[in-house]
PDB file of N, CA and C in Angstrom:
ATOM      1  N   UNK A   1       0.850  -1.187   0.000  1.00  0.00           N
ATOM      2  CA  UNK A   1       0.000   0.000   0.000  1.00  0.00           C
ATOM      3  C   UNK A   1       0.887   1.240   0.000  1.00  0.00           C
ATOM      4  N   UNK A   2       1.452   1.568  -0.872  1.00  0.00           N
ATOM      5  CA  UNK A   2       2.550   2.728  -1.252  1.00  0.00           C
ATOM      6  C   UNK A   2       1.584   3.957  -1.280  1.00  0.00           C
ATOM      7  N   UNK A   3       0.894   5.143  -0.481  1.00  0.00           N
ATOM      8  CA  UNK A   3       0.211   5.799  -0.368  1.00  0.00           C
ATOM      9  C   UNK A   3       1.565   6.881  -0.304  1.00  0.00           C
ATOM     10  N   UNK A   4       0.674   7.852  -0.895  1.00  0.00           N
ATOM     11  CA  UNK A   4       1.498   9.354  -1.250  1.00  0.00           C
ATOM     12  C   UNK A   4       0.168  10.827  -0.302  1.00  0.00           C
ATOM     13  N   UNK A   5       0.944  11.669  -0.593  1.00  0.00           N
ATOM     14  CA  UNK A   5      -0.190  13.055  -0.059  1.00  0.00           C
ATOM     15  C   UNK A   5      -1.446  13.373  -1.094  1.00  0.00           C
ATOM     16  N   UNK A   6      -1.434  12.550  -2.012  1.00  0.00           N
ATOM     17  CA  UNK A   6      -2.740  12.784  -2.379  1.00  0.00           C
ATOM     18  C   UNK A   6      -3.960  11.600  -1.978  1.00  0.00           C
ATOM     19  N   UNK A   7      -3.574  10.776  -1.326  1.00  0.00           N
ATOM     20  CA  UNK A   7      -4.504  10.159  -0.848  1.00  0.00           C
ATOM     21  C   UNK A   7      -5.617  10.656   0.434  1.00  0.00           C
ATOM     22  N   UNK A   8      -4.659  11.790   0.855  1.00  0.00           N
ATOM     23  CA  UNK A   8      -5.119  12.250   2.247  1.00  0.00           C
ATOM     24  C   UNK A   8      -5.807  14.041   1.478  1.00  0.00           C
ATOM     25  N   UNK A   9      -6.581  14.462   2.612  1.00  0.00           N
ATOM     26  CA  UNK A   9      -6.926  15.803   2.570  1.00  0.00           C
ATOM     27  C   UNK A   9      -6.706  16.538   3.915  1.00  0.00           C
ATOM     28  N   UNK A  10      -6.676  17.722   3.654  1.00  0.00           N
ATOM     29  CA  UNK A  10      -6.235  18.228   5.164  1.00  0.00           C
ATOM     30  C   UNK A  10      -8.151  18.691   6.026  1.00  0.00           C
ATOM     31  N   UNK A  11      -8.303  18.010   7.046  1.00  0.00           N
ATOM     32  CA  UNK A  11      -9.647  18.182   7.274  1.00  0.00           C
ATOM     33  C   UNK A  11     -10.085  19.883   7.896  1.00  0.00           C
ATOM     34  N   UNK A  12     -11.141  20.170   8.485  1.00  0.00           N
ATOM     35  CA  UNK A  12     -11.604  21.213   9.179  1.00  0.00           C
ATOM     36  C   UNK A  12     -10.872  21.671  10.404  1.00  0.00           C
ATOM     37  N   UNK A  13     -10.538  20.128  10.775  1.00  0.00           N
ATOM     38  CA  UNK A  13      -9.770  20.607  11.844  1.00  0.00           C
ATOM     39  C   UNK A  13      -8.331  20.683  12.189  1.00  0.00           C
ATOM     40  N   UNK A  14      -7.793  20.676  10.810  1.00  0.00           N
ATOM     41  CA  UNK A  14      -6.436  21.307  10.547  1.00  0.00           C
ATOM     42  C   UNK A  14      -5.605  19.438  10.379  1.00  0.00           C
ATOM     43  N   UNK A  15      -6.412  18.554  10.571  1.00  0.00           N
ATOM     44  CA  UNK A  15      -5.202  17.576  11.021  1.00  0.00           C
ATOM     45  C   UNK A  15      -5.925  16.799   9.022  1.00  0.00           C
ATOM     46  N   UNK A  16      -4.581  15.795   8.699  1.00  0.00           N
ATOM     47  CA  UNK A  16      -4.500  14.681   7.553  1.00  0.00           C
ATOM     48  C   UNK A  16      -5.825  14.120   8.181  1.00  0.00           C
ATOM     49  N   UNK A  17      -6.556  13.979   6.845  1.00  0.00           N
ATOM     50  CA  UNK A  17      -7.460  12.799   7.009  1.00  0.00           C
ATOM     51  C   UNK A  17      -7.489  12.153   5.585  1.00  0.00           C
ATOM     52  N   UNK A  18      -7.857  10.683   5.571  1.00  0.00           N
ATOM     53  CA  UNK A  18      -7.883   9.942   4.435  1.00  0.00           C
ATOM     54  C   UNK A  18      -8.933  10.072   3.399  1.00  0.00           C
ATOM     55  N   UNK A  19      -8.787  10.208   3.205  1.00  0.00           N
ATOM     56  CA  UNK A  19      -9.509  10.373   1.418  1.00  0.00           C
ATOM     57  C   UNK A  19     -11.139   9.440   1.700  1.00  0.00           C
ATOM     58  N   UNK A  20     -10.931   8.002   2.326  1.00  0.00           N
ATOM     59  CA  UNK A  20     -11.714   7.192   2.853  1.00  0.00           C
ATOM     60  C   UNK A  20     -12.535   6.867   3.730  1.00  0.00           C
ATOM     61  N   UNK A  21     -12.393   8.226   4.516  1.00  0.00           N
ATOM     62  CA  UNK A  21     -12.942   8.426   5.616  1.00  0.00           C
ATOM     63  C   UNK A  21     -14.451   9.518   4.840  1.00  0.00           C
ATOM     64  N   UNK A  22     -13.668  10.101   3.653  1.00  0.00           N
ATOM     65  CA  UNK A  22     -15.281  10.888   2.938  1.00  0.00           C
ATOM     66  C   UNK A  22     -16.587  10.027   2.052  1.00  0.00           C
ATOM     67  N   UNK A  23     -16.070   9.095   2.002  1.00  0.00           N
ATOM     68  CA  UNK A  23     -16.830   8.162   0.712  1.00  0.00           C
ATOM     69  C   UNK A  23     -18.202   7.981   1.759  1.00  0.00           C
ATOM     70  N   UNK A  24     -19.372   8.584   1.531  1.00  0.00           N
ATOM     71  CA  UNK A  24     -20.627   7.995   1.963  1.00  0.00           C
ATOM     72  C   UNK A  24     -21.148   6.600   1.990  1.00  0.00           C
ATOM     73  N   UNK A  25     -21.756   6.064   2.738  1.00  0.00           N
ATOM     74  CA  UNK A  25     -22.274   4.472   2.377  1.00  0.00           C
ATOM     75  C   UNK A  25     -23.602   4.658   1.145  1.00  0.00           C
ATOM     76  N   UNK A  26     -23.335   3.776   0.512  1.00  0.00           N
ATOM     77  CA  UNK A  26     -24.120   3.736  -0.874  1.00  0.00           C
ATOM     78  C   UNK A  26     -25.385   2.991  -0.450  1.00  0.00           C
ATOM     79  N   UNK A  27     -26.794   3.249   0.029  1.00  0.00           N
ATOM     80  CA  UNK A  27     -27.671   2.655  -0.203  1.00  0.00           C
ATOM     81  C   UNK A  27     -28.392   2.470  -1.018  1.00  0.00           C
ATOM     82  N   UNK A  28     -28.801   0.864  -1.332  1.00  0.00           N
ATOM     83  CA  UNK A  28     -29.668   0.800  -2.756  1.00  0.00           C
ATOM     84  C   UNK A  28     -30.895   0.788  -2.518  1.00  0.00           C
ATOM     85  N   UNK A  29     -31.708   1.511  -2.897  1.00  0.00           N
ATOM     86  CA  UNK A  29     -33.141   1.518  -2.323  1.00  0.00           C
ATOM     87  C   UNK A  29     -34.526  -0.193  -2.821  1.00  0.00           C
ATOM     88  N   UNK A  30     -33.727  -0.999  -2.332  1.00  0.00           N
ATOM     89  CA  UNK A  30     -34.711  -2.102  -2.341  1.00  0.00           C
ATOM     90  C   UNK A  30     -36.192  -2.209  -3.294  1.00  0.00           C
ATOM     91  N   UNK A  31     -36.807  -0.885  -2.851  1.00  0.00           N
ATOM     92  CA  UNK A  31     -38.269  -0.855  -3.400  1.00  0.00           C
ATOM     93  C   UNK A  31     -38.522   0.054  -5.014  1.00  0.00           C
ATOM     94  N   UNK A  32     -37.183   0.321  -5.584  1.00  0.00           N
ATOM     95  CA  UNK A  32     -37.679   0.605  -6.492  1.00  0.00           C
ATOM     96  C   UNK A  32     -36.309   0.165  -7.331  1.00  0.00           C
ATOM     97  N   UNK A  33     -36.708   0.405  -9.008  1.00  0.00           N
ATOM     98  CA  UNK A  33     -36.228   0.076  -9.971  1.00  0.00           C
ATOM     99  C   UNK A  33     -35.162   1.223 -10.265  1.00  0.00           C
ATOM    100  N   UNK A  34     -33.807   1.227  -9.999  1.00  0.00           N
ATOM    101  CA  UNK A  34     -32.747   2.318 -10.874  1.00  0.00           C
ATOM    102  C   UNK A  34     -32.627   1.728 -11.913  1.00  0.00           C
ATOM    103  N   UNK A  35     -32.259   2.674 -12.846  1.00  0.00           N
ATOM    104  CA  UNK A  35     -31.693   2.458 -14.227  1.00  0.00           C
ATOM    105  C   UNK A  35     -30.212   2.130 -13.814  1.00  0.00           C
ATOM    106  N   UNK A  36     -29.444   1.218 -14.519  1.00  0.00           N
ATOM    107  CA  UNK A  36     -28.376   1.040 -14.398  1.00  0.00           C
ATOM    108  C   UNK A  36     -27.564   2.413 -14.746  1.00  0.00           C
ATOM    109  N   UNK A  37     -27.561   2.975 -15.531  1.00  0.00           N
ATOM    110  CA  UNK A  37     -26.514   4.170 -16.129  1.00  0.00           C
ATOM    111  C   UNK A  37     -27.163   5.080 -15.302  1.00  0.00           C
ATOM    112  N   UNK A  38     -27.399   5.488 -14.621  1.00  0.00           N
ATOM    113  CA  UNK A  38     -27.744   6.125 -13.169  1.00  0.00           C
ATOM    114  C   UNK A  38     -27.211   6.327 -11.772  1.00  0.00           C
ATOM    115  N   UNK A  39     -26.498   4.875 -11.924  1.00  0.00           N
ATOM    116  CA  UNK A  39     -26.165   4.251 -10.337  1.00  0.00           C
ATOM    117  C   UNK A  39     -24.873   5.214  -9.813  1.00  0.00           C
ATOM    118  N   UNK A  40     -24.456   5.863  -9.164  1.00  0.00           N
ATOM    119  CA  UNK A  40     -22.855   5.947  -8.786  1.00  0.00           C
ATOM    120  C   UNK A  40     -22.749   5.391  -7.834  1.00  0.00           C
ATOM    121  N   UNK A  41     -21.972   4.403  -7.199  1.00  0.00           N
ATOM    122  CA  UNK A  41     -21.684   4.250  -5.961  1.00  0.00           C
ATOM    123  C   UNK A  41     -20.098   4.675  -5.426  1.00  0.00           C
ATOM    124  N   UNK A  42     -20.603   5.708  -4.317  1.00  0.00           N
ATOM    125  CA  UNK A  42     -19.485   6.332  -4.200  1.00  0.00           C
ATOM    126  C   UNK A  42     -17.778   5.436  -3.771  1.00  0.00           C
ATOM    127  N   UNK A  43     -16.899   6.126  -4.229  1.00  0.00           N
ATOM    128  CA  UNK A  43     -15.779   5.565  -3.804  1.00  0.00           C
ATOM    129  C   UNK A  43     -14.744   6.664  -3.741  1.00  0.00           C
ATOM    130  N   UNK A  44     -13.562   6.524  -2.875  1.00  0.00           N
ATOM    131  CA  UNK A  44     -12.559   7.224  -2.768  1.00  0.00           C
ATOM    132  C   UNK A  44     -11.847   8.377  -4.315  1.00  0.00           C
ATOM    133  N   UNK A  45     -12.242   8.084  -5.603  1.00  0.00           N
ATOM    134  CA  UNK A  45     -11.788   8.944  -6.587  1.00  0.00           C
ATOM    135  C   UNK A  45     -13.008   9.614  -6.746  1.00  0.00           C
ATOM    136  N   UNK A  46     -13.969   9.114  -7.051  1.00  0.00           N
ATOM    137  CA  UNK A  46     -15.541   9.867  -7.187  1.00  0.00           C
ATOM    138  C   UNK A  46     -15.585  10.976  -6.050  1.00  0.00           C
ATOM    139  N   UNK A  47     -15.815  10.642  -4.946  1.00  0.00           N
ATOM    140  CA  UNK A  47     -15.628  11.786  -3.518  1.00  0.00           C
ATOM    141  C   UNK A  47     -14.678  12.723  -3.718  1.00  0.00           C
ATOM    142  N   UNK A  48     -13.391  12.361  -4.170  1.00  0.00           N
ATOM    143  CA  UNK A  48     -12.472  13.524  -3.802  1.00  0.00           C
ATOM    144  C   UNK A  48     -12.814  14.609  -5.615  1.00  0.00           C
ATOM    145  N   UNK A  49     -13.172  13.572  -6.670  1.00  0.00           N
ATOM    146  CA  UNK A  49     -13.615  14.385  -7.603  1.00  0.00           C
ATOM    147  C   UNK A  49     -14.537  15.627  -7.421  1.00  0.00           C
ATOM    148  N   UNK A  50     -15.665  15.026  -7.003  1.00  0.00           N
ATOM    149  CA  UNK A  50     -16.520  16.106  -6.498  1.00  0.00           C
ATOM    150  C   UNK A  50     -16.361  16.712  -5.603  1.00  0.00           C
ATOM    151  N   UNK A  51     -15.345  16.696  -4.297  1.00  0.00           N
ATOM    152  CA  UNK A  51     -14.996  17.403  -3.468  1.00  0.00           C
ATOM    153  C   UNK A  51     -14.196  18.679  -4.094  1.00  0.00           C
ATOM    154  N   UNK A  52     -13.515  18.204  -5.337  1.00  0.00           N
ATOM    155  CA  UNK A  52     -12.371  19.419  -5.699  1.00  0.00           C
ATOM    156  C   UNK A  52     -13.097  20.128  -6.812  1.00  0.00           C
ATOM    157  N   UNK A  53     -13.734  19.856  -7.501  1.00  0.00           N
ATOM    158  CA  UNK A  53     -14.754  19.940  -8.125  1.00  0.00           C
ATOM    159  C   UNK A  53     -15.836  21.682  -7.958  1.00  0.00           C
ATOM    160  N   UNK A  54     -16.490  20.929  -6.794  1.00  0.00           N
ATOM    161  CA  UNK A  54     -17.176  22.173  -5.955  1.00  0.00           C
ATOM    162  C   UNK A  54     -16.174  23.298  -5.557  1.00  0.00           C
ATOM    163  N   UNK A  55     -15.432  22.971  -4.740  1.00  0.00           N
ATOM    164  CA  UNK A  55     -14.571  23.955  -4.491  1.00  0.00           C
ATOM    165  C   UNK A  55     -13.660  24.885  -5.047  1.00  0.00           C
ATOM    166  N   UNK A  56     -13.936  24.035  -6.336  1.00  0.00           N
ATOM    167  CA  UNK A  56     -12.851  25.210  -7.894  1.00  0.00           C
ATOM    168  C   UNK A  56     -14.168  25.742  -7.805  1.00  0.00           C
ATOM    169  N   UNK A  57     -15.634  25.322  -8.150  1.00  0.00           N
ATOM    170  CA  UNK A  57     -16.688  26.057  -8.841  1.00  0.00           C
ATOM    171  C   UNK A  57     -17.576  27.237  -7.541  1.00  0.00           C
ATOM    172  N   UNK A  58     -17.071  26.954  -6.092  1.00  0.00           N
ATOM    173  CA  UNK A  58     -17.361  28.327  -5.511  1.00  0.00           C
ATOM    174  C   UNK A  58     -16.733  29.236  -5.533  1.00  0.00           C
ATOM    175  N   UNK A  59     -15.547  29.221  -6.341  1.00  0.00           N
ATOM    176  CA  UNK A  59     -14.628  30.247  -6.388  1.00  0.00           C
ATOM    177  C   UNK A  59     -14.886  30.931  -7.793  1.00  0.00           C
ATOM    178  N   UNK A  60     -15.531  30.395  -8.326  1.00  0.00           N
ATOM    179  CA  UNK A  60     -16.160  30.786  -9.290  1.00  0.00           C
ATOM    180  C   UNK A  60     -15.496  30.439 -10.950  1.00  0.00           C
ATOM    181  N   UNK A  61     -14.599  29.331 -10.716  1.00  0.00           N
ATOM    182  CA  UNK A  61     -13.571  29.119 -11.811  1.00  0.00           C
ATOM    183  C   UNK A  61     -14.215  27.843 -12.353  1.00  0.00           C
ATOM    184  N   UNK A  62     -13.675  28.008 -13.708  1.00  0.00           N
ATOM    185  CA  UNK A  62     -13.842  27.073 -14.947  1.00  0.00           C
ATOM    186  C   UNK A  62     -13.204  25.703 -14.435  1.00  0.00           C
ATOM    187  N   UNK A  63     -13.932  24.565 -14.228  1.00  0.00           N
ATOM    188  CA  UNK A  63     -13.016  23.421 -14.396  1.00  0.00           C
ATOM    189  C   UNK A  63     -13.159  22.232 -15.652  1.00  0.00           C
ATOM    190  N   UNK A  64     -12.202  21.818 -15.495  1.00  0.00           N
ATOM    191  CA  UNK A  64     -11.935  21.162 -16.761  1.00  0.00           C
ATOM    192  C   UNK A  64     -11.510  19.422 -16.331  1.00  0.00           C
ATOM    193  N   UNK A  65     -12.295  18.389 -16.872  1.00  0.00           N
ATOM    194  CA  UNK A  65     -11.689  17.416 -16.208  1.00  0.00           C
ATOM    195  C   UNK A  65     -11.666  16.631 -17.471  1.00  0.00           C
ATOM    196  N   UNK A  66     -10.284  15.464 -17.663  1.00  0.00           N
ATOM    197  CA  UNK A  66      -9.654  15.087 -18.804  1.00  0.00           C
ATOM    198  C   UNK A  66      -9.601  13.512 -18.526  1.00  0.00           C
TER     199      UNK A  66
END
């Protein structure tokens, strides 16, 4: 497990936290039908995507993802 500083984020309260500690639990809602091309279930690149994501776009800047 060769982990570098981008695995981590620096939290609210000033200290490293893991990237893994943001990923929400994915519930599938039992009683109804999703479309498959719908589904995300979150994971450690998805989370920090949209984490950096938002935070370019309250600053009010263009992002670009490749």
């Amino acid at each position: 497990a060769d982990e570098t500083i981008f695995e981590y984020l620096v939290a609210d309260n000033g200290n490293w936290m893991h990237w893994s500690k943001m990923v929400s639990v994915f519930d599938y809602p039992p009683d109804s039908l999703l479309d498959y091309h719908k589904i995300l279930v979150p994971n450690v690149d998805n989370t920090r995507t949209i984490f950096l994501v938002d935070l370019i776009a309250q600053q009010g800047k263009a992002v670009l993802l490749i």
